[in-house]
Protein backbone atom coordinates (compact mmCIF):
# COMPACT_ATOMS: atom_id res chain seq x y z
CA UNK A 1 -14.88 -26.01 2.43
CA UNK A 2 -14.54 -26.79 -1.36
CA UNK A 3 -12.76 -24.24 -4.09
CA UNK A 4 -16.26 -24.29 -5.71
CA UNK A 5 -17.32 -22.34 -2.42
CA UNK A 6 -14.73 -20.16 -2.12
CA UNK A 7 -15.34 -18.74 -5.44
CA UNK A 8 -18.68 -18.81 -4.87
CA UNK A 9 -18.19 -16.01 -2.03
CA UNK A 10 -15.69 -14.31 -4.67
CA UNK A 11 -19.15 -14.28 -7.34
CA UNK A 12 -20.49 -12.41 -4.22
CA UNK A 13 -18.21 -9.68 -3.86
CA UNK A 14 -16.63 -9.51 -7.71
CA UNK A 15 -18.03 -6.10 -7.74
CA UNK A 16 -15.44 -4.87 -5.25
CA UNK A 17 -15.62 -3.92 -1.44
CA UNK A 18 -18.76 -4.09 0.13
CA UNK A 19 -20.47 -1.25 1.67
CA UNK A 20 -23.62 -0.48 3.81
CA UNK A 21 -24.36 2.69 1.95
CA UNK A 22 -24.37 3.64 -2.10
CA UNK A 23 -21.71 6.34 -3.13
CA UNK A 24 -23.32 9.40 -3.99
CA UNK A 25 -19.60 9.86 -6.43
CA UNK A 26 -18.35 7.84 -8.99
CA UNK A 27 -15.10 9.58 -8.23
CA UNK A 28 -13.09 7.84 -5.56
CA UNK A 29 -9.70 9.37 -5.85
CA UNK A 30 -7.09 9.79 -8.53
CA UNK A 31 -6.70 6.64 -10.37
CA UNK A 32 -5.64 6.11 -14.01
CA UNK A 33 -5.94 2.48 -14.54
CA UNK A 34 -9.30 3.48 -16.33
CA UNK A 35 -8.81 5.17 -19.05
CA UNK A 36 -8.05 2.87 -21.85
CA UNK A 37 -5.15 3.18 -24.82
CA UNK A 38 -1.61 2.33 -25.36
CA UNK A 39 -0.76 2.77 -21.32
CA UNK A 40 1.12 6.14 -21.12
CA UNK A 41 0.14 9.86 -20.65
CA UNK A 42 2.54 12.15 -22.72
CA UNK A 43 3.75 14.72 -20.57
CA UNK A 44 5.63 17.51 -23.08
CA UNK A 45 6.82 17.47 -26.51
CA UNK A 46 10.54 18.58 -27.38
CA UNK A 47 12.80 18.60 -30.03
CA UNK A 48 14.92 15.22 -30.68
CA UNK A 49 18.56 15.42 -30.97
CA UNK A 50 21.30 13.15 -32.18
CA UNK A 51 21.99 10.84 -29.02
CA UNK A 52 18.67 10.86 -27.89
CA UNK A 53 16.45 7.24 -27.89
CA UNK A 54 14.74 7.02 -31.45
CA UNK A 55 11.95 5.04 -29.82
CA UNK A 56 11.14 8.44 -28.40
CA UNK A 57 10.19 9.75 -31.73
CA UNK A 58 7.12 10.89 -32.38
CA UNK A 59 6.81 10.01 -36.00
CA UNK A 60 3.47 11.52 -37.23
CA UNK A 61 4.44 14.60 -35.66
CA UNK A 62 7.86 14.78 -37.30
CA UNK A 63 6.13 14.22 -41.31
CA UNK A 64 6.28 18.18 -41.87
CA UNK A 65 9.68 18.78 -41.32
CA UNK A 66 11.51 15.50 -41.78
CA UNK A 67 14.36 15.30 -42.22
CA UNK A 68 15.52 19.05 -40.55
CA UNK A 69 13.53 18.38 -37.80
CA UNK A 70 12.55 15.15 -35.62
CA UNK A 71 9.96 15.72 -32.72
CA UNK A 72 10.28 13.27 -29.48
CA UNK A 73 7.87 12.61 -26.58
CA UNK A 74 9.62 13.49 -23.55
CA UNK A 75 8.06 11.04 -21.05
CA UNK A 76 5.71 8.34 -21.07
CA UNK A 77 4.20 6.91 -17.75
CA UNK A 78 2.18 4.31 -17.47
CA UNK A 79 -1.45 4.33 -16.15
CA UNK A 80 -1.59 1.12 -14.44
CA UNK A 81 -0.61 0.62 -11.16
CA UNK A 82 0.23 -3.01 -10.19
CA UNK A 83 -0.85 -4.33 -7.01
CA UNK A 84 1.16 -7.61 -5.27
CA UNK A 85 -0.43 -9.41 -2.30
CA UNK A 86 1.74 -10.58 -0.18
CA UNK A 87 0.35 -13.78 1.96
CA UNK A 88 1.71 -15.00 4.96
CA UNK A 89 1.27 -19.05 4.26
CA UNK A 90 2.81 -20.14 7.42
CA UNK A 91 1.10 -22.67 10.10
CA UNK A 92 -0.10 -20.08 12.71
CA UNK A 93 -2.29 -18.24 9.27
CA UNK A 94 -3.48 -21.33 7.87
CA UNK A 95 -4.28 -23.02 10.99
CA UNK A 96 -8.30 -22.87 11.82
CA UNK A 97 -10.20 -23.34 14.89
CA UNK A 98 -13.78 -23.17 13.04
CA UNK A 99 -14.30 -24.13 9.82
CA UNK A 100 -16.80 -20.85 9.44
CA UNK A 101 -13.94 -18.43 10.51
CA UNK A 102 -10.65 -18.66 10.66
CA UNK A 103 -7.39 -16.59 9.16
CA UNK A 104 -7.31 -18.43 5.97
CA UNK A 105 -10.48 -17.79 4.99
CA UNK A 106 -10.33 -13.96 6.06
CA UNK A 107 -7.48 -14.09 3.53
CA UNK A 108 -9.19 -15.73 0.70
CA UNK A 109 -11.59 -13.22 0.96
CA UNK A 110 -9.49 -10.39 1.14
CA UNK A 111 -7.75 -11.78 -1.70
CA UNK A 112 -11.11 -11.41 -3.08
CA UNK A 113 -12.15 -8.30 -2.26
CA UNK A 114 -9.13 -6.31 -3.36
CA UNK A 115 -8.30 -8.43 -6.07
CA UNK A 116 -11.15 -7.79 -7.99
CA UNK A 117 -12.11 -4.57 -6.84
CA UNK A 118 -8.47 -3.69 -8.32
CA UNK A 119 -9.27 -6.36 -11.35
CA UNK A 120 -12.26 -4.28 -12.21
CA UNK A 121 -10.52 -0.49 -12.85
CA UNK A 122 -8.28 -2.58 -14.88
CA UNK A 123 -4.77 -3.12 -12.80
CA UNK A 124 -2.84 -6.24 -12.70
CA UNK A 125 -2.77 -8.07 -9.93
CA UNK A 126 0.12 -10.33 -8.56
CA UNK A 127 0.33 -12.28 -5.39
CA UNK A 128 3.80 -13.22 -3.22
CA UNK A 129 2.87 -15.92 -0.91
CA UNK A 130 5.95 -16.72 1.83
CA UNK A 131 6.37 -18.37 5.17
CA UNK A 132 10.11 -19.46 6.23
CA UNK A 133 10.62 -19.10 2.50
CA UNK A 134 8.90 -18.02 -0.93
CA UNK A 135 5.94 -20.59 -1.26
CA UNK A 136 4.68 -19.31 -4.55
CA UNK A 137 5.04 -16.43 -6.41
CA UNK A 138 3.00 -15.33 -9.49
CA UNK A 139 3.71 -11.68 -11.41
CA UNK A 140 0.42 -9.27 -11.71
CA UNK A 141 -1.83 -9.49 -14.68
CA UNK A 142 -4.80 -8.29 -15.67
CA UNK A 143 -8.12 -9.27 -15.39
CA UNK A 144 -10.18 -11.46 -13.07
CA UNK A 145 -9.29 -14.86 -13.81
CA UNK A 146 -5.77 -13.88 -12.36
CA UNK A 147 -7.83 -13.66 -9.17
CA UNK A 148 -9.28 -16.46 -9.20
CA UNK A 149 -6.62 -18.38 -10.16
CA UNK A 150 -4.32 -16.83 -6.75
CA UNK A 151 -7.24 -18.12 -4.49
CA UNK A 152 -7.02 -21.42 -6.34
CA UNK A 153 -3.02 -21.88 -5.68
CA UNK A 154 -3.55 -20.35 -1.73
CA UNK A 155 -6.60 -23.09 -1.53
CA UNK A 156 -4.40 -26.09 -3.23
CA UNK A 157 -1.42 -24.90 -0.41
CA UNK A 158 -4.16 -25.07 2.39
CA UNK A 159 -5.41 -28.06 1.55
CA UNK A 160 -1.81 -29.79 1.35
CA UNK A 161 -0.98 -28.42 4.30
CA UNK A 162 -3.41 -29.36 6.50
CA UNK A 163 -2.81 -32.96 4.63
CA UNK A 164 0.64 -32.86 5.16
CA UNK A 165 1.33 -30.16 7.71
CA UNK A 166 4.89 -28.90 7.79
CA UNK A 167 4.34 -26.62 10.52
CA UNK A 168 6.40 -23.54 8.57
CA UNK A 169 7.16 -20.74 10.38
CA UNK A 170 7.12 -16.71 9.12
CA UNK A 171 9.85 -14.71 8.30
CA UNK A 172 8.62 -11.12 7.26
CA UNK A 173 12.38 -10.86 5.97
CA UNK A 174 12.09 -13.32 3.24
CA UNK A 175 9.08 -11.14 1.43
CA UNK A 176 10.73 -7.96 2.29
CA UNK A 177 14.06 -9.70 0.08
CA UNK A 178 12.18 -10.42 -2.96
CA UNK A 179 10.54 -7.60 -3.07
CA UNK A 180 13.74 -5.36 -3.10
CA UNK A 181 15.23 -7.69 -5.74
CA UNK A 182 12.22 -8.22 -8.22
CA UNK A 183 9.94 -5.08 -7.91
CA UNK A 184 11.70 -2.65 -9.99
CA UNK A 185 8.51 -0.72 -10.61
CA UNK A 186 6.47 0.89 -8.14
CA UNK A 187 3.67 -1.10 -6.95
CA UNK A 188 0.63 -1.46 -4.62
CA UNK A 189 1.82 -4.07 -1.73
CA UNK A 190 -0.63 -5.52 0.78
CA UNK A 191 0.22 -7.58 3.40
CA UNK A 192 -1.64 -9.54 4.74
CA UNK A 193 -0.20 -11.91 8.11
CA UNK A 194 -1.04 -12.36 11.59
CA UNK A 195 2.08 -10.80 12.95
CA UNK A 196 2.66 -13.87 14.94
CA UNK A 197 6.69 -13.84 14.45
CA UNK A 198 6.77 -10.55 14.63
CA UNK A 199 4.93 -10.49 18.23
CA UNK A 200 6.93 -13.02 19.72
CA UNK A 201 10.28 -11.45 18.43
CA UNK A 202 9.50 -7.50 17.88
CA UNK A 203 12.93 -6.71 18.19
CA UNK A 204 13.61 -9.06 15.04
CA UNK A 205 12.26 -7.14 12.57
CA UNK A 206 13.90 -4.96 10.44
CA UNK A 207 12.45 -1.32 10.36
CA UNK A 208 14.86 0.08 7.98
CA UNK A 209 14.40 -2.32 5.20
CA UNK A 210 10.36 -2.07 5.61
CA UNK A 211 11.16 1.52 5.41
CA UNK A 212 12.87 1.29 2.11
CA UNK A 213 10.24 -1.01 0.53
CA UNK A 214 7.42 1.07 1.29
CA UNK A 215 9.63 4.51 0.22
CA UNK A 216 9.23 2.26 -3.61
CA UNK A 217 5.86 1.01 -3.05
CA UNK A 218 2.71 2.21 -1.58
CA UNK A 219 2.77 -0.53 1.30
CA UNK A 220 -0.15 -1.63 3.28
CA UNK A 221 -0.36 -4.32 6.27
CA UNK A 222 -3.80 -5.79 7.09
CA UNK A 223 -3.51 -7.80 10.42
CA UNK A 224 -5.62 -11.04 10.34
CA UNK A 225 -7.17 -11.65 13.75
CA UNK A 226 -9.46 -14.86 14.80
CA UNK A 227 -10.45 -14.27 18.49
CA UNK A 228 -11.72 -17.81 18.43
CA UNK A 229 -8.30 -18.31 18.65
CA UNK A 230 -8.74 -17.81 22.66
CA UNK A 231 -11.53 -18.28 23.68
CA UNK A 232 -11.87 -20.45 26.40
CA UNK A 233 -15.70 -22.16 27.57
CA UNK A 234 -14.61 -22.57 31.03
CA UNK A 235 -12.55 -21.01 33.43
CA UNK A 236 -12.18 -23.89 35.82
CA UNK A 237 -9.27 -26.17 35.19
CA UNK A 238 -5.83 -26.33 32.95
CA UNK A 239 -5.27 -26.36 29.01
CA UNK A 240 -2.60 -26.99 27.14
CA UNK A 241 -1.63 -24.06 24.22
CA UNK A 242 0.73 -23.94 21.42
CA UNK A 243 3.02 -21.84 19.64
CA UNK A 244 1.60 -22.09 15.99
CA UNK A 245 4.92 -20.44 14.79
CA UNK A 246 7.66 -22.01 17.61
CA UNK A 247 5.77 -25.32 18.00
CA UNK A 248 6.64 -24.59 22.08
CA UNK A 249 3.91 -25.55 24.09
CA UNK A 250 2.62 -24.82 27.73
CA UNK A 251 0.27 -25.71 30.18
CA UNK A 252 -1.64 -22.39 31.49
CA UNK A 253 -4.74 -22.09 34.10
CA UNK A 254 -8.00 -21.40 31.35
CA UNK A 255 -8.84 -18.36 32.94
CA UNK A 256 -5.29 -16.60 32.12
CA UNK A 257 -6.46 -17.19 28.48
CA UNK A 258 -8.26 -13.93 28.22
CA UNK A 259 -4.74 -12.16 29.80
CA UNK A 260 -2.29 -13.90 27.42
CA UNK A 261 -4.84 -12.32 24.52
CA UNK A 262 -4.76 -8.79 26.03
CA UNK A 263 -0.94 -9.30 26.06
CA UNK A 264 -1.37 -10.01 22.33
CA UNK A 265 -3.33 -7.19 21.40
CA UNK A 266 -1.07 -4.82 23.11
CA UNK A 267 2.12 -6.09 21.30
CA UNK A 268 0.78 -5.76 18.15
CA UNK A 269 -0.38 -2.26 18.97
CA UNK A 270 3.13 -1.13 19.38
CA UNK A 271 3.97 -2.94 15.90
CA UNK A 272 1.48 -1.22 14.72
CA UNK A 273 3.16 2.19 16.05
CA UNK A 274 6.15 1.18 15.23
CA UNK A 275 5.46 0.37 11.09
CA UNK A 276 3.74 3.87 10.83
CA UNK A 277 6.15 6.00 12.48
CA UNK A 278 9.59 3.97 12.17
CA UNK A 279 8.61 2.79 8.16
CA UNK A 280 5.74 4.72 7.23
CA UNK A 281 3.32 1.72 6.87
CA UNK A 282 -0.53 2.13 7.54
CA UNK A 283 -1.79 -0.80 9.41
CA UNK A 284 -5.50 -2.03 10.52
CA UNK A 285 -6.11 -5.25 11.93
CA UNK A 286 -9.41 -7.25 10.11
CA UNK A 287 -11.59 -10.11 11.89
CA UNK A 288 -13.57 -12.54 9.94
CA UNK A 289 -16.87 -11.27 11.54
CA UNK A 290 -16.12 -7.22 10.91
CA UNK A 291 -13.33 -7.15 7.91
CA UNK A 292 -16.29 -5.69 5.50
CA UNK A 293 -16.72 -3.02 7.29
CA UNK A 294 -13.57 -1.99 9.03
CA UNK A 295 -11.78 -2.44 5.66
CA UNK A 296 -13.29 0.35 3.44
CA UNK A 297 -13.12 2.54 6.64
CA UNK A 298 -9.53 2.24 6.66
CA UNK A 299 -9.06 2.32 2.91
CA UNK A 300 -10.76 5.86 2.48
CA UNK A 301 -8.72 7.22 5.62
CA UNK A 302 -6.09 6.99 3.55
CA UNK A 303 -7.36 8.63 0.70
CA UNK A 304 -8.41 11.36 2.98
CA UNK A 305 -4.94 12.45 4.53
């Protein structure tokens, strides 16, 4: 697949999520990234007094009775809500059994679809990419040509990697570091991995950092899946499988293949537990064949709680 493709899927969906039905609402929630203006909502009016910031001032309001009296704005708040997308880049997401579906192109277009969907009710948009380390890191801004540009740097990494494969491994850590030390503002985090290190190590991970990055942020985690990944023609004879994140390898009878994947699946159900109810973290795990419509289901069941 060429980048002239992939953005021809984005033309597809720059409109946002994709859904079977029309709304019957143009209201989808509280959101003020669209009303337009300086960015902030004035929440009271006081006197200022000596000590007080005199960027607070409000000026026009203070004409009347300069200089015995100087009116301040007591808060301002911005209306935008920045969203980062966090991308697992390590071997076991970029690797593809089909060129039609596989991980990394369920990412590109969920890079797509929330991107611009967020692009589009005006909120910058960021993205963190990381494997063993941070790959590439770029800060939200607005509009959609920021999206397009993130798919461009995640399909210039895919491309050198499967060039020059390095064979990186994940560490959810890494992310969950920068975050804490770079997002001072509150943000709108989506993750999106295949919880590959975190299956074969679920004692690694660290619930009580993810805990405090999602008490800052409004944190997401949307589980790529490929079950392509196991599925076997035959069930007569031996093949050989590989760790995509440990590079260990093993020789396994083909008809166990369909048991190793239930063993999977239930792992990463109890991660799943565990980020709601030991972090807080929403979770739903996304397939190349049924991400457009699982997606807005689990998008408004958030919005409904």
């Amino acid at each position: 697949m060429e980048i002239e493709e992939v953005y021809a899927r984005f033309r597809d969906i720059k409109h946002g999520i994709r859904a079977k039905k029309p709304s019957t609402s143009i209201h989808f929630g509280e959101h003020k990234s669209g009303f337009k203006g300086a960015g902030y909502d004035i929440v009271g009016i006081d006197q200022w007094r000596p000590g007080q910031p005199l960027k607070d001032v409000s000026w026009t309001l203070s004409l009347r009775t300069y200089p015995e009296k100087l009116y301040r704005i007591e808060r301002m708040e911005p209306k935008e809500l920045r969203t980062l997308i966090v991308c697992d880049l390590s071997y076991s997401t970029l690797f593809e059994v089909s060129r039609e579906s596989n991980k990394a192109l369920l990412m590109l277009d969920l890079i797509g679809n929330l991107g611009l969907t967020r692009a589009n009710v005006r909120d910058p948009v960021g993205l963190l990419g990381y494997s063993d380390r941070v790959e590439l890191y770029m800060r939200p801004k607005l509009g959609t040509s920021q999206v397009f540009y993130m798919a461009h740097q995640i399909f210039e990494k895919l491309k050198l990697e499967r060039q020059f494969p390095e064979k990186r491994p994940a560490h959810l850590r890494v992310a969950i570091d920068f975050m804490l030390a770079r997002l001072k503002m509150r943000h709108s985090v989506i993750l999106l991995t295949d919880l590959v290190d975190m299956v074969n190590d679920p004692d690694a991970v660290d619930y009580k950092r993810l805990r405090t990055v999602a008490s800052k942020h409004d944190m997401i985690v949307l589980i790529l899946d490929d079950p392509e990944e196991f599925n076997v023609k035959s069930r007569l004879g031996y093949i050989r499988i590989s760790d995509m994140e440990t590079g260990k390898q093993t020789v396994i009878s083909a008809r166990k293949a369909g048991a190793i994947r239930r063993r999977i699946e239930e792992t990463r159900e109890t991660l799943q537990y565990r980020l709601k109810h030991h972090a807080g973290i929403d979770s739903a795990v996304l397939t190349p064949k049924n991400h457009l419509e699982e997606l807005p289901k689990f998008l408004i069941s958030r919005t409904a709680r």
